[in-house]
Every structure is written in structure tokens, then in C-alpha cells.
N, C-alpha and C. Protein backbone atom coordinates (compact mmCIF):
# COMPACT_ATOMS: atom_id res chain seq x y z
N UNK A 1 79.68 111.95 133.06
CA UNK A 1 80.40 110.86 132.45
C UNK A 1 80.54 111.11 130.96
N UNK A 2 81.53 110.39 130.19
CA UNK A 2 81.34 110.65 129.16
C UNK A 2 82.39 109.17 128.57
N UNK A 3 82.05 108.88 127.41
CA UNK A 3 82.62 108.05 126.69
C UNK A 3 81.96 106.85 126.74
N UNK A 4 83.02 105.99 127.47
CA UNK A 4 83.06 104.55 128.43
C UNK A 4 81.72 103.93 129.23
N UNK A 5 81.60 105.66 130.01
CA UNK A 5 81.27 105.93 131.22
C UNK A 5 79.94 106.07 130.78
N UNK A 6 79.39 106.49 130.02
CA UNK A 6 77.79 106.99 129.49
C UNK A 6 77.54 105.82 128.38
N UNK A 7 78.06 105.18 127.97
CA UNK A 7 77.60 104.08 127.16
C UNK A 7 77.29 102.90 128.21
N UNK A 8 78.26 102.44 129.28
CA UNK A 8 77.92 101.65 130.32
C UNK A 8 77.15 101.80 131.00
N UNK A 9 76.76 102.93 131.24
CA UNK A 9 75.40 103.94 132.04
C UNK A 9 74.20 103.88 131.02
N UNK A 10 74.26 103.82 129.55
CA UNK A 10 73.02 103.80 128.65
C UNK A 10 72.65 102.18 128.97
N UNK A 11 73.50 101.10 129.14
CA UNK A 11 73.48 99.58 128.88
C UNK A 11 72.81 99.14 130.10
N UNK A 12 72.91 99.26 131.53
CA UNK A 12 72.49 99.35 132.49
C UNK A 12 71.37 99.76 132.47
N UNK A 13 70.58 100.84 131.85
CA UNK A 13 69.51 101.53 132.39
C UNK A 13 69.17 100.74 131.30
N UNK A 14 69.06 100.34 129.95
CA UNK A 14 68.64 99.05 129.17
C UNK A 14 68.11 97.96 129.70
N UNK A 15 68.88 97.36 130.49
CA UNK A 15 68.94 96.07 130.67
C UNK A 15 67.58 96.49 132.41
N UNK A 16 68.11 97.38 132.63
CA UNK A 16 66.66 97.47 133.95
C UNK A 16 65.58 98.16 132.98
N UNK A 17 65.21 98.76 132.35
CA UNK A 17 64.30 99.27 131.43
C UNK A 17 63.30 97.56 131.14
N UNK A 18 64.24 97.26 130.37
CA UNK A 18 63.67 95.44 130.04
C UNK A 18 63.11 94.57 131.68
N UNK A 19 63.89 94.64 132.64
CA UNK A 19 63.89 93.76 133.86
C UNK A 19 62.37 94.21 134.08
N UNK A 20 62.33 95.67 133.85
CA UNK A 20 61.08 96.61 134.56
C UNK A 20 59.54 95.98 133.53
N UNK A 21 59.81 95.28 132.50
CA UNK A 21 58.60 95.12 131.15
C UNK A 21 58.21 93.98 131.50
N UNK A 22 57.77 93.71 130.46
CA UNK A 22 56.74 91.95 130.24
C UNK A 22 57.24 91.29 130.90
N UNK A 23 56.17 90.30 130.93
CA UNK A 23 57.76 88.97 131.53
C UNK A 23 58.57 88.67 130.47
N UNK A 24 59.60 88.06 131.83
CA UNK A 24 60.92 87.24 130.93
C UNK A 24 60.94 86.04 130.54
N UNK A 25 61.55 85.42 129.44
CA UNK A 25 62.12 84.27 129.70
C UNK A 25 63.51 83.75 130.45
N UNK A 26 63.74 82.92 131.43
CA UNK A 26 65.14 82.68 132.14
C UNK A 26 65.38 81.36 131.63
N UNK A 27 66.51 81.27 131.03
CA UNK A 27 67.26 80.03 130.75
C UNK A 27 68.34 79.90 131.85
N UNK A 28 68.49 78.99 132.40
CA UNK A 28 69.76 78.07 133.37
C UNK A 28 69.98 77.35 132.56
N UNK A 29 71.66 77.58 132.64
CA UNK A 29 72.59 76.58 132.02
C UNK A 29 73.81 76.30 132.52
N UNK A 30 74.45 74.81 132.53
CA UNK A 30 75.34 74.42 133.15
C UNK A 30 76.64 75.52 132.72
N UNK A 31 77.21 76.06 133.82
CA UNK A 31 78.13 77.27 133.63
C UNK A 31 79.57 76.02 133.78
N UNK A 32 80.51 76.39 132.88
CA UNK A 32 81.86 75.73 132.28
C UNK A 32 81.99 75.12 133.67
N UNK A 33 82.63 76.13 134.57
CA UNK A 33 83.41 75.30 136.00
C UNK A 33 82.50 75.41 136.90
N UNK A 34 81.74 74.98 136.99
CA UNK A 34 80.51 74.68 137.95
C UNK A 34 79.49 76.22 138.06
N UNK A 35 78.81 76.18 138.63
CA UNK A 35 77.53 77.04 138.89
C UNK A 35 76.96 77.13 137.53
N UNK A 36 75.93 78.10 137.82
CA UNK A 36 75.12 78.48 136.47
C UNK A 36 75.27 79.47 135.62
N UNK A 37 74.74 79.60 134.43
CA UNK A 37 74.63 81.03 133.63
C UNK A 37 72.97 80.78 133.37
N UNK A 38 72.55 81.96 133.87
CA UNK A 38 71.43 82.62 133.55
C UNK A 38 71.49 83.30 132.92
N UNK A 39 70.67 83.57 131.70
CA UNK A 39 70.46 83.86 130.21
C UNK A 39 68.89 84.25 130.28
N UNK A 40 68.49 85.95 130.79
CA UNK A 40 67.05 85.82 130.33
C UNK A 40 67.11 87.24 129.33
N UNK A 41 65.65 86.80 128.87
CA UNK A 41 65.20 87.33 127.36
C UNK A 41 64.15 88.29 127.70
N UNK A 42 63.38 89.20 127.04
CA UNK A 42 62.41 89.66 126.95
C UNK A 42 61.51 89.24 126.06
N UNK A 43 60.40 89.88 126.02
CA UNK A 43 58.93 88.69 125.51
C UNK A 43 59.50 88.50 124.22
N UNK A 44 60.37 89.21 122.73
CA UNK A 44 60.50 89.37 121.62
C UNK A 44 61.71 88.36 121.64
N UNK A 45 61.99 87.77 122.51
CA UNK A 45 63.18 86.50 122.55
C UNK A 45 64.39 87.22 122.42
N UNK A 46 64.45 88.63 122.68
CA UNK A 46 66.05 89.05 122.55
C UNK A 46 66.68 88.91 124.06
N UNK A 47 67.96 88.85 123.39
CA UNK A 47 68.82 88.60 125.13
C UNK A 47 68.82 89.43 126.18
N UNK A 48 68.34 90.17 127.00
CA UNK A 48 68.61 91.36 127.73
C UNK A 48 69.85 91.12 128.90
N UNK A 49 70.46 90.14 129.24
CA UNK A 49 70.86 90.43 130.16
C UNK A 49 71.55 88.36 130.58
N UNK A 50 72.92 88.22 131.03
CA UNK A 50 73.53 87.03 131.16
C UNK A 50 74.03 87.52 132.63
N UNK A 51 73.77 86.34 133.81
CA UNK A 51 74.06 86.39 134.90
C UNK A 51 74.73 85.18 134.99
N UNK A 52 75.44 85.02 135.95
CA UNK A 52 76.48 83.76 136.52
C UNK A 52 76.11 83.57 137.82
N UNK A 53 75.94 82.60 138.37
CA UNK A 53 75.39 82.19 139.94
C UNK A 53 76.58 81.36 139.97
N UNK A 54 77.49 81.40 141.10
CA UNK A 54 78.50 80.78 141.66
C UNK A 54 77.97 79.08 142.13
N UNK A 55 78.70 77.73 141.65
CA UNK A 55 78.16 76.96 142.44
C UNK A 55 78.13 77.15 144.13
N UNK A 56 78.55 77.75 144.88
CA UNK A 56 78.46 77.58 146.16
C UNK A 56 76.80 78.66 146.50
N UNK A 57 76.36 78.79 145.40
CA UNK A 57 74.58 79.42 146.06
C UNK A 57 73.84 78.66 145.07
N UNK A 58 74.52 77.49 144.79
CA UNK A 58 73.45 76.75 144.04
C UNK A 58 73.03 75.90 144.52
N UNK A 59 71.72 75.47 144.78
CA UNK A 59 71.25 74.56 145.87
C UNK A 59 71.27 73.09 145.47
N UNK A 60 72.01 72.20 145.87
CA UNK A 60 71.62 70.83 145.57
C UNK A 60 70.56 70.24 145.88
N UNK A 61 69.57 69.63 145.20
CA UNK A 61 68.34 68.88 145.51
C UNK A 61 68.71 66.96 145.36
């Protein structure tokens, strides 16, 4: 790979590098048109990584 392709490949192995360490912090937050954004951190409070959960796998209680 090269360019694009190896910087997206460095960011990835980042973001699992971090998944793989300390614990995290996970923030849930109301995502614009329904479902969530997950927002977790590593122990130093930096961002590692923003996920989106669709409302239809979000469980109503």
C-alpha cells in the first residue's frame, strides 16, 4: 500500500493498539437521527476511536 492506503492502515492499527491497553473510557451519546455515538478514550482522556450504533440495535428499556 502506499499513500491513502498505509496511513489508513497506520490509523487502524492505532486505534486497536489503544483498544488492546488500559481501560477505556466510553461515552454514549444521543446520535443526531436516532441511535448512538460512542466516543471512547484511553486512560490519558484522548479520543481513540468514535463508533455509531444504529437505533434499530439499541435496546429500549
Amino acid at each position: 500500500m502506499s499513500g491513502n492506503g498505509e496511513i489508513a492502515q497506520d490509523v487502524l492499527a492505532g486505534r486497536w493498539d489503544a483498544l488492546k491497553g488500559p481501560p477505556l473510557l466510553l461515552v454514549e451519546l444521543p446520535a443526531e437521527h436516532g441511535g448512538l455515538d460512542l466516543l471512547i478514550y484511553d486512560e490519558r482522556g484522548t479520543l481513540v476511536d468514535v463508533s455509531f450504533v444504529p437505533a434499530e440495535l439499541v435496546l429500549q428499556s
